[in-house]
N, C-alpha and C. Protein backbone atom coordinates (compact mmCIF):
# COMPACT_ATOMS: atom_id res chain seq x y z
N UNK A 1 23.88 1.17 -4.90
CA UNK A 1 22.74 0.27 -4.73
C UNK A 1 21.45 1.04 -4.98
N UNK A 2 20.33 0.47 -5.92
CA UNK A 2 19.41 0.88 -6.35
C UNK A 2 18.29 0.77 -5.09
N UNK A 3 18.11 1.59 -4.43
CA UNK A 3 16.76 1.39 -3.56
C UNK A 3 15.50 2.68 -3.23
N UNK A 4 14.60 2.05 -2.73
CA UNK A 4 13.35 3.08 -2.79
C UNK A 4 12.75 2.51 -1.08
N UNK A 5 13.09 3.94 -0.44
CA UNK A 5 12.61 4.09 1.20
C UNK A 5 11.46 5.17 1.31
N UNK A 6 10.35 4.09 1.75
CA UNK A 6 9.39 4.86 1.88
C UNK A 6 9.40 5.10 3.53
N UNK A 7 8.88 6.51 4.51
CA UNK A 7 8.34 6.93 5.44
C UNK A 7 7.54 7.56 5.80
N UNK A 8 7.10 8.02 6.82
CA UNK A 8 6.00 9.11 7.10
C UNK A 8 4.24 8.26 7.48
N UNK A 9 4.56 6.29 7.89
CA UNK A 9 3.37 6.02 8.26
C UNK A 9 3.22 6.18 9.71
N UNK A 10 2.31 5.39 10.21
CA UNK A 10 2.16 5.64 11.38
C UNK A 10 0.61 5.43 12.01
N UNK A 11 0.17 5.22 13.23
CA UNK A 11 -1.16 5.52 13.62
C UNK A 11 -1.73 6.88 14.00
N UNK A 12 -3.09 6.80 13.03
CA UNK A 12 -3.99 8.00 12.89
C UNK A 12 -5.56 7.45 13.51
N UNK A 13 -5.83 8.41 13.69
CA UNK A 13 -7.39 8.37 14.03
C UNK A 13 -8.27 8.13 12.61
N UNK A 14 -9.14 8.21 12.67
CA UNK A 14 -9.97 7.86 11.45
C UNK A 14 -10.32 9.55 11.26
N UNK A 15 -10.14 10.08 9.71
CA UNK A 15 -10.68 11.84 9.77
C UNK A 15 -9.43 12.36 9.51
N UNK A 16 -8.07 11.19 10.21
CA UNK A 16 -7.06 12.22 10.08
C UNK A 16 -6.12 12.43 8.82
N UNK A 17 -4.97 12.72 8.63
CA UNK A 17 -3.86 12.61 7.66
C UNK A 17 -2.35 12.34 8.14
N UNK A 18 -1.97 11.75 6.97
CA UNK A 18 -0.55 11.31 7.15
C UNK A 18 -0.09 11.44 5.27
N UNK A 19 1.12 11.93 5.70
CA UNK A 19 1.95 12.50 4.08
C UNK A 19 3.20 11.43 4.09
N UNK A 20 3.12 9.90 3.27
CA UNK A 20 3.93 9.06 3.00
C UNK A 20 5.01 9.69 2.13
N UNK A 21 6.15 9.54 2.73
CA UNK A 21 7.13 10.11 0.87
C UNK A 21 8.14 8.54 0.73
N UNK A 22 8.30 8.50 -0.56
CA UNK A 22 9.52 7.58 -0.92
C UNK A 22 10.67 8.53 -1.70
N UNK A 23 11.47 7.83 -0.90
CA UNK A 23 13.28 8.34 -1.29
C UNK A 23 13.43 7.47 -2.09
N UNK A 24 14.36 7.92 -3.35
CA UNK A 24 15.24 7.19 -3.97
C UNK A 24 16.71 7.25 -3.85
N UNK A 25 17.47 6.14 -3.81
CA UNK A 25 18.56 6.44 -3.97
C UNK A 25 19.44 6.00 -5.15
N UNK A 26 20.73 5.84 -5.66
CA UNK A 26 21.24 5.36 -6.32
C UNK A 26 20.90 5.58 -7.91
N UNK A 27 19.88 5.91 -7.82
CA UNK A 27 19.43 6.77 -9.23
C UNK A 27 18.32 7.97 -9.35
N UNK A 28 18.18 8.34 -10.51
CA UNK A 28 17.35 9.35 -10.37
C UNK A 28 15.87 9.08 -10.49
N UNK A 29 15.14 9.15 -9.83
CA UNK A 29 13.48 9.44 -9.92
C UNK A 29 12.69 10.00 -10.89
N UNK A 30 13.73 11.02 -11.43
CA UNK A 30 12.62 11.36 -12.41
C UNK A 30 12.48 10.64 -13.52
N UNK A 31 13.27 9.45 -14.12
CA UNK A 31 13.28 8.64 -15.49
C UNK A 31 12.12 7.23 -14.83
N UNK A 32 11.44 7.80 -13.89
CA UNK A 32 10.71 6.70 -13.68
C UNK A 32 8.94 6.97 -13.20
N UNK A 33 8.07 6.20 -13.94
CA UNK A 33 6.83 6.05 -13.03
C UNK A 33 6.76 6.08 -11.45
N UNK A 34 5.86 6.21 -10.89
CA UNK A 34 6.12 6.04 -8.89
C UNK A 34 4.62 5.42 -8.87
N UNK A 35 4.67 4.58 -8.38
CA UNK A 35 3.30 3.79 -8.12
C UNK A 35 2.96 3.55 -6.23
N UNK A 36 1.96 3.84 -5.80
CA UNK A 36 1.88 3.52 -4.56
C UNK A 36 0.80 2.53 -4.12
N UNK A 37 1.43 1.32 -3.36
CA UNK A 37 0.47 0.78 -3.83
C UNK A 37 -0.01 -0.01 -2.02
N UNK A 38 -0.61 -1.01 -1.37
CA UNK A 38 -0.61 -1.24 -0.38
C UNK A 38 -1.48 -2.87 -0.24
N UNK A 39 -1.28 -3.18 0.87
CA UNK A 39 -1.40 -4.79 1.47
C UNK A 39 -2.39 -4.77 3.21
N UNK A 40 -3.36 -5.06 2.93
CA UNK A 40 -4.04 -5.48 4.69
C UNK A 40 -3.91 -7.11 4.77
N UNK A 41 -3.52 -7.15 6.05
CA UNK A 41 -3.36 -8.42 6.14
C UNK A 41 -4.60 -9.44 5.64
N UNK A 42 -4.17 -10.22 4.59
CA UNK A 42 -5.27 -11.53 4.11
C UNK A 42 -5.72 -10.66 2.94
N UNK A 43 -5.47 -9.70 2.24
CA UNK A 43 -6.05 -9.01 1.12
C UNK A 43 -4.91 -9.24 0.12
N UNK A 44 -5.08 -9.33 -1.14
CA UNK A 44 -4.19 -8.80 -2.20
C UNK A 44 -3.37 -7.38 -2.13
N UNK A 45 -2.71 -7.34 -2.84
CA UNK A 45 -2.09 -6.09 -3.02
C UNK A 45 -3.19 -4.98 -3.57
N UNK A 46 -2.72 -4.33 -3.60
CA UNK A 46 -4.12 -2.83 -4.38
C UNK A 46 -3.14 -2.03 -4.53
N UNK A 47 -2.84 -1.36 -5.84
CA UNK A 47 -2.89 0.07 -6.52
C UNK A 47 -3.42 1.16 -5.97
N UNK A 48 -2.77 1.70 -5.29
CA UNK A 48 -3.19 3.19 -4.65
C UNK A 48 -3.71 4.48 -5.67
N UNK A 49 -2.01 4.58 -6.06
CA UNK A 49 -1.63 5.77 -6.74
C UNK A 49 -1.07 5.56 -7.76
N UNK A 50 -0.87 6.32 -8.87
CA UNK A 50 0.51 6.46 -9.89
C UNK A 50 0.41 7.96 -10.21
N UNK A 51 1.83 8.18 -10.73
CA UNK A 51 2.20 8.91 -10.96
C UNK A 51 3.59 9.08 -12.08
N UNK A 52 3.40 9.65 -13.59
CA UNK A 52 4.13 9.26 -14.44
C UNK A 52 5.59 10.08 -14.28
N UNK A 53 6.39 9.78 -14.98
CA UNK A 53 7.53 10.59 -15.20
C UNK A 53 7.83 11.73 -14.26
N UNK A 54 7.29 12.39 -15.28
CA UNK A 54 6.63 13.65 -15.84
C UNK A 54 6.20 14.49 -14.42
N UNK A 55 5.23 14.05 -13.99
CA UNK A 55 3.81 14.11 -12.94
C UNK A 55 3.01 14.76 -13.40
N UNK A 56 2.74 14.58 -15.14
CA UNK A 56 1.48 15.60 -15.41
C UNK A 56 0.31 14.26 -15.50
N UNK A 57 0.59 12.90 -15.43
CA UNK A 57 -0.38 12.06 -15.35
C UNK A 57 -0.56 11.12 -14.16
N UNK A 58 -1.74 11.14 -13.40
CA UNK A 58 -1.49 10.65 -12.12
C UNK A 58 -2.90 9.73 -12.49
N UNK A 59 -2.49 8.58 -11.68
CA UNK A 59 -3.89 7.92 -11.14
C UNK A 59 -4.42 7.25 -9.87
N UNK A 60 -5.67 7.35 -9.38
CA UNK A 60 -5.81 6.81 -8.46
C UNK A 60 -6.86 5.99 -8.24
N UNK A 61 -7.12 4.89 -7.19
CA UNK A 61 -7.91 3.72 -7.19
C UNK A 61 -9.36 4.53 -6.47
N UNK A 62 -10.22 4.13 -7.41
CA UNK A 62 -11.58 4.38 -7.01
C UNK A 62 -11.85 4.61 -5.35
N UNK A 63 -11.45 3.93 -4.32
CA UNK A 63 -11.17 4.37 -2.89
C UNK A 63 -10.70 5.03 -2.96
N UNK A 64 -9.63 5.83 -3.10
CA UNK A 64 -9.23 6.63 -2.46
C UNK A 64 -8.91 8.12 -3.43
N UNK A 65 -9.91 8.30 -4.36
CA UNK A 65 -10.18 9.63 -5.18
C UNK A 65 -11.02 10.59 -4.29
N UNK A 66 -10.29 11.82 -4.41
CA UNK A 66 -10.81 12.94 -3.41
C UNK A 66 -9.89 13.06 -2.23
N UNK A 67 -9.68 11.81 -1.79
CA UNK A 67 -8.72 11.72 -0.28
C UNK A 67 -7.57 11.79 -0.45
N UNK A 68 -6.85 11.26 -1.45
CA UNK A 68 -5.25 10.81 -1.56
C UNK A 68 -5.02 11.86 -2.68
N UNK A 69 -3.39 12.71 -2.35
CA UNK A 69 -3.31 13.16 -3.89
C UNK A 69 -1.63 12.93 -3.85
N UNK A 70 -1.36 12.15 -4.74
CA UNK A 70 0.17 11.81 -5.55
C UNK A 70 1.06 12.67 -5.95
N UNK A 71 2.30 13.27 -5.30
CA UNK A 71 3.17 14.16 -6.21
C UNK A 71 4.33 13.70 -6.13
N UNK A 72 5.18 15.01 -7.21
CA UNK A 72 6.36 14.16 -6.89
C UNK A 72 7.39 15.51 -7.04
N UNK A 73 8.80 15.51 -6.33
CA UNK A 73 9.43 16.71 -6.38
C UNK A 73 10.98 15.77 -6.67
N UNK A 74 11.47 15.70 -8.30
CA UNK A 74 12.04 15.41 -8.88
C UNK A 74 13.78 15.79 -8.83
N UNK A 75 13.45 16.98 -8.20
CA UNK A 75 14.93 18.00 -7.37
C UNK A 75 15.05 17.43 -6.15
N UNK A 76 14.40 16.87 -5.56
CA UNK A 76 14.84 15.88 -4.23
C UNK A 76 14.20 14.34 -3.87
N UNK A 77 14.28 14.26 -5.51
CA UNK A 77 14.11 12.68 -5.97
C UNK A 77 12.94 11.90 -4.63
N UNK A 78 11.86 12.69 -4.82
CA UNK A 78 11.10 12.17 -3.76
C UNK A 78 9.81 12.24 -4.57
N UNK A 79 9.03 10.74 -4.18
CA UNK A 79 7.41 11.35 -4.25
C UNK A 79 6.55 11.26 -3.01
N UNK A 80 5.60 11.97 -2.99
CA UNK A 80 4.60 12.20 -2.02
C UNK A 80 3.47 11.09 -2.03
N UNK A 81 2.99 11.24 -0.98
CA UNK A 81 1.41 10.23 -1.31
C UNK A 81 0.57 10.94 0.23
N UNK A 82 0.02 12.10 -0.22
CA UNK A 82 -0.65 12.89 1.08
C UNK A 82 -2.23 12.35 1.02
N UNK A 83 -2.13 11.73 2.50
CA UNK A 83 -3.95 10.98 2.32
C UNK A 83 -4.38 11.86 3.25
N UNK A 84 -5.27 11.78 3.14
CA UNK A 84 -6.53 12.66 4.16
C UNK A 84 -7.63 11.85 4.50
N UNK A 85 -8.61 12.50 5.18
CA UNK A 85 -9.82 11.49 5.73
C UNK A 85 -9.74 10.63 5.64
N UNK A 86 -8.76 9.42 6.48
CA UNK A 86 -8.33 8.76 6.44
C UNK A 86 -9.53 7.88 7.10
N UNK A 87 -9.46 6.25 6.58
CA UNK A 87 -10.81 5.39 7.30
C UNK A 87 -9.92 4.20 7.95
N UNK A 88 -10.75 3.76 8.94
CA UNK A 88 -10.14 2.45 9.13
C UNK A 88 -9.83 1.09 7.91
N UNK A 89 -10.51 1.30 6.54
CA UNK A 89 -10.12 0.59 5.77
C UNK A 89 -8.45 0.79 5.35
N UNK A 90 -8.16 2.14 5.09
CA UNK A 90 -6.99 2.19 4.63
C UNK A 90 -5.75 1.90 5.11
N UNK A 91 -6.20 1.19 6.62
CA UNK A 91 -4.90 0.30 7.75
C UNK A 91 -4.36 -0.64 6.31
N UNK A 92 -3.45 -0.82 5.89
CA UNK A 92 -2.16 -2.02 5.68
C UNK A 92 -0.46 -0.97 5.63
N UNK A 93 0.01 -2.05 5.27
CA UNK A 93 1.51 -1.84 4.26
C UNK A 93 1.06 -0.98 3.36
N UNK A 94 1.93 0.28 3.23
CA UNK A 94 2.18 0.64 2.11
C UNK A 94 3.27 0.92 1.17
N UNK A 95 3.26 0.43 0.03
CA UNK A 95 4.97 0.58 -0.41
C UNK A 95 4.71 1.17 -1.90
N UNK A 96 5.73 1.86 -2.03
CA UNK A 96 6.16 2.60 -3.61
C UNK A 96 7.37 1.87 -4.47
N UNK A 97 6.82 1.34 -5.49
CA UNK A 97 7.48 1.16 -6.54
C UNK A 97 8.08 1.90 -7.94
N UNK A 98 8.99 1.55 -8.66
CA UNK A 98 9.32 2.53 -9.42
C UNK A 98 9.28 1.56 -10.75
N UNK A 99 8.94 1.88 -11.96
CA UNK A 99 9.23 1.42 -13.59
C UNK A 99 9.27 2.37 -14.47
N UNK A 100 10.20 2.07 -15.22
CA UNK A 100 10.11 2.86 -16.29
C UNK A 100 9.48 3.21 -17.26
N UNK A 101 8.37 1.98 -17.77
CA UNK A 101 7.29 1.82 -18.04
C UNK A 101 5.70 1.87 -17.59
N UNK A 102 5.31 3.10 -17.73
CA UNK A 102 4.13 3.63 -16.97
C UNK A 102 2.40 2.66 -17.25
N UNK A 103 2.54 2.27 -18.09
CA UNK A 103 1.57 1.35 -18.45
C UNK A 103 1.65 -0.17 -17.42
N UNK A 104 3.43 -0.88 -17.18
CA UNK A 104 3.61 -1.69 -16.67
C UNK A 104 3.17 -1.54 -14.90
N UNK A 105 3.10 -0.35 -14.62
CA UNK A 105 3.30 -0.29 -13.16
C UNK A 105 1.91 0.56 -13.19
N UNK A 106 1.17 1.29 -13.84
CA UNK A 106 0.30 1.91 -13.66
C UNK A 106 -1.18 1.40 -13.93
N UNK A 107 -1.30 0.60 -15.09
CA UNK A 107 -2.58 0.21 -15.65
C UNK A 107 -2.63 -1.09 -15.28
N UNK A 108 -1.48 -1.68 -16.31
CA UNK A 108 -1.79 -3.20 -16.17
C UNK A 108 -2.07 -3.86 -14.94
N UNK A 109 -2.67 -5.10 -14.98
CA UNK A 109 -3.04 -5.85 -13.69
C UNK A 109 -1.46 -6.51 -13.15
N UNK A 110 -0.32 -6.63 -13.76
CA UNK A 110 0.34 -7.82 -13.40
C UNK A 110 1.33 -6.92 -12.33
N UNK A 111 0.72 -5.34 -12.18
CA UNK A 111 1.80 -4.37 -10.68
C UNK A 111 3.44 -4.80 -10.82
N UNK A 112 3.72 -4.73 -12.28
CA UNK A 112 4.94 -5.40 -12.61
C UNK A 112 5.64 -3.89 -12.09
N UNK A 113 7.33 -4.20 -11.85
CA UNK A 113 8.05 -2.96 -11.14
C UNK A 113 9.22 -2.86 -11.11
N UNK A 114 10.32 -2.64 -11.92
CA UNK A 114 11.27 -2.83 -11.48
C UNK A 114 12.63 -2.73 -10.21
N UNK A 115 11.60 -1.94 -9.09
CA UNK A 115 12.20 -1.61 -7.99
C UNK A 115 10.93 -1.36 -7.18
N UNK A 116 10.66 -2.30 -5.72
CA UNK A 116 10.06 -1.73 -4.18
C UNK A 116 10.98 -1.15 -3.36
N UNK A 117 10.27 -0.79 -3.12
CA UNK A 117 10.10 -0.44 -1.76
C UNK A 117 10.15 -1.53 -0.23
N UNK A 118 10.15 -1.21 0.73
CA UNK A 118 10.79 -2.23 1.88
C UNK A 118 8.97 -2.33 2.36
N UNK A 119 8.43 -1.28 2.31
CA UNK A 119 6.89 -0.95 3.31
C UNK A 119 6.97 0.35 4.59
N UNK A 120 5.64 0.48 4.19
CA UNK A 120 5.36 1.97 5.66
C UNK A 120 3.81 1.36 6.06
N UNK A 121 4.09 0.76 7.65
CA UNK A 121 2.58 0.42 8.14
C UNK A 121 1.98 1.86 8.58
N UNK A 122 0.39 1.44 7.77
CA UNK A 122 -0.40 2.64 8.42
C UNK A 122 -1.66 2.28 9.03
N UNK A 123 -1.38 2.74 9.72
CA UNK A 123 -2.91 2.19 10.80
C UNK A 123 -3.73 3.55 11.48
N UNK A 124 -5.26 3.30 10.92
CA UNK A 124 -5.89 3.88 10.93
C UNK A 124 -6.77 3.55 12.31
N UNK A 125 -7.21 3.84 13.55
CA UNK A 125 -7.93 3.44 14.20
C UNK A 125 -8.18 4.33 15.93
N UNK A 126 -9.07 4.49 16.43
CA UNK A 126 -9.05 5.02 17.41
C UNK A 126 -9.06 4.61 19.08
């Protein structure tokens, strides 16, 4: 069975950090994009992170450049999503998706994917 388990959320103070990783199972990670992306309640979805193949091309959403940095360790089919100075905006769901097509899951608007993630709530607040 093809699935992608993300962990590592949790409640933080505002200032603090938390290091999300998604597992893959059932196949390998590295033939795929990793997109991270997240949900506050009554908001759309939002594009966090990406991260290609490869991991020599990463991107991230205007919020959260400087704070968030995307990796990925392909020998234990995992990627990272380490945030820092964390704000009370960045409280929702967060979940990682996988495509094979880096344009489909990375640029385009339609967050197309061929595999989620279940979700990791993170809540930011003191």
């Amino acid at each position: 069975q093809l699935q992608l388990v993300e962990s590592g959320g949790g409640l933080v103070q505002p200032g603090g950090s938390l290091r999300l990783s998604c597992a893959a199972s059932g196949f390998t990670l590295g033939n795929y994009a990793i997109g991270w992306f997240r949900q506050a309640p009554g908001k759309e979805r939002e594009r966090v992170s990406c991260v290609s193949s490869s991991g020599w091309t990463t991107r991230y959403a205007d919020s959260v450049k400087g704070r968030f940095t995307i990796s990925r360790d392909n020998a234990k089919n995992t990627v990272y999503l380490q945030m820092n100075a964390l704000k009370p905006e960045d409280t929702a769901v967060y979940y990682c998706a996988a495509d094979q097509q880096f344009f489909r899951l990375c640029v385009s608007n339609s967050f197309g994917a061929e595999l989620w993630g279940q979700g990791t709530q993170v809540t930011v607040s003191s």
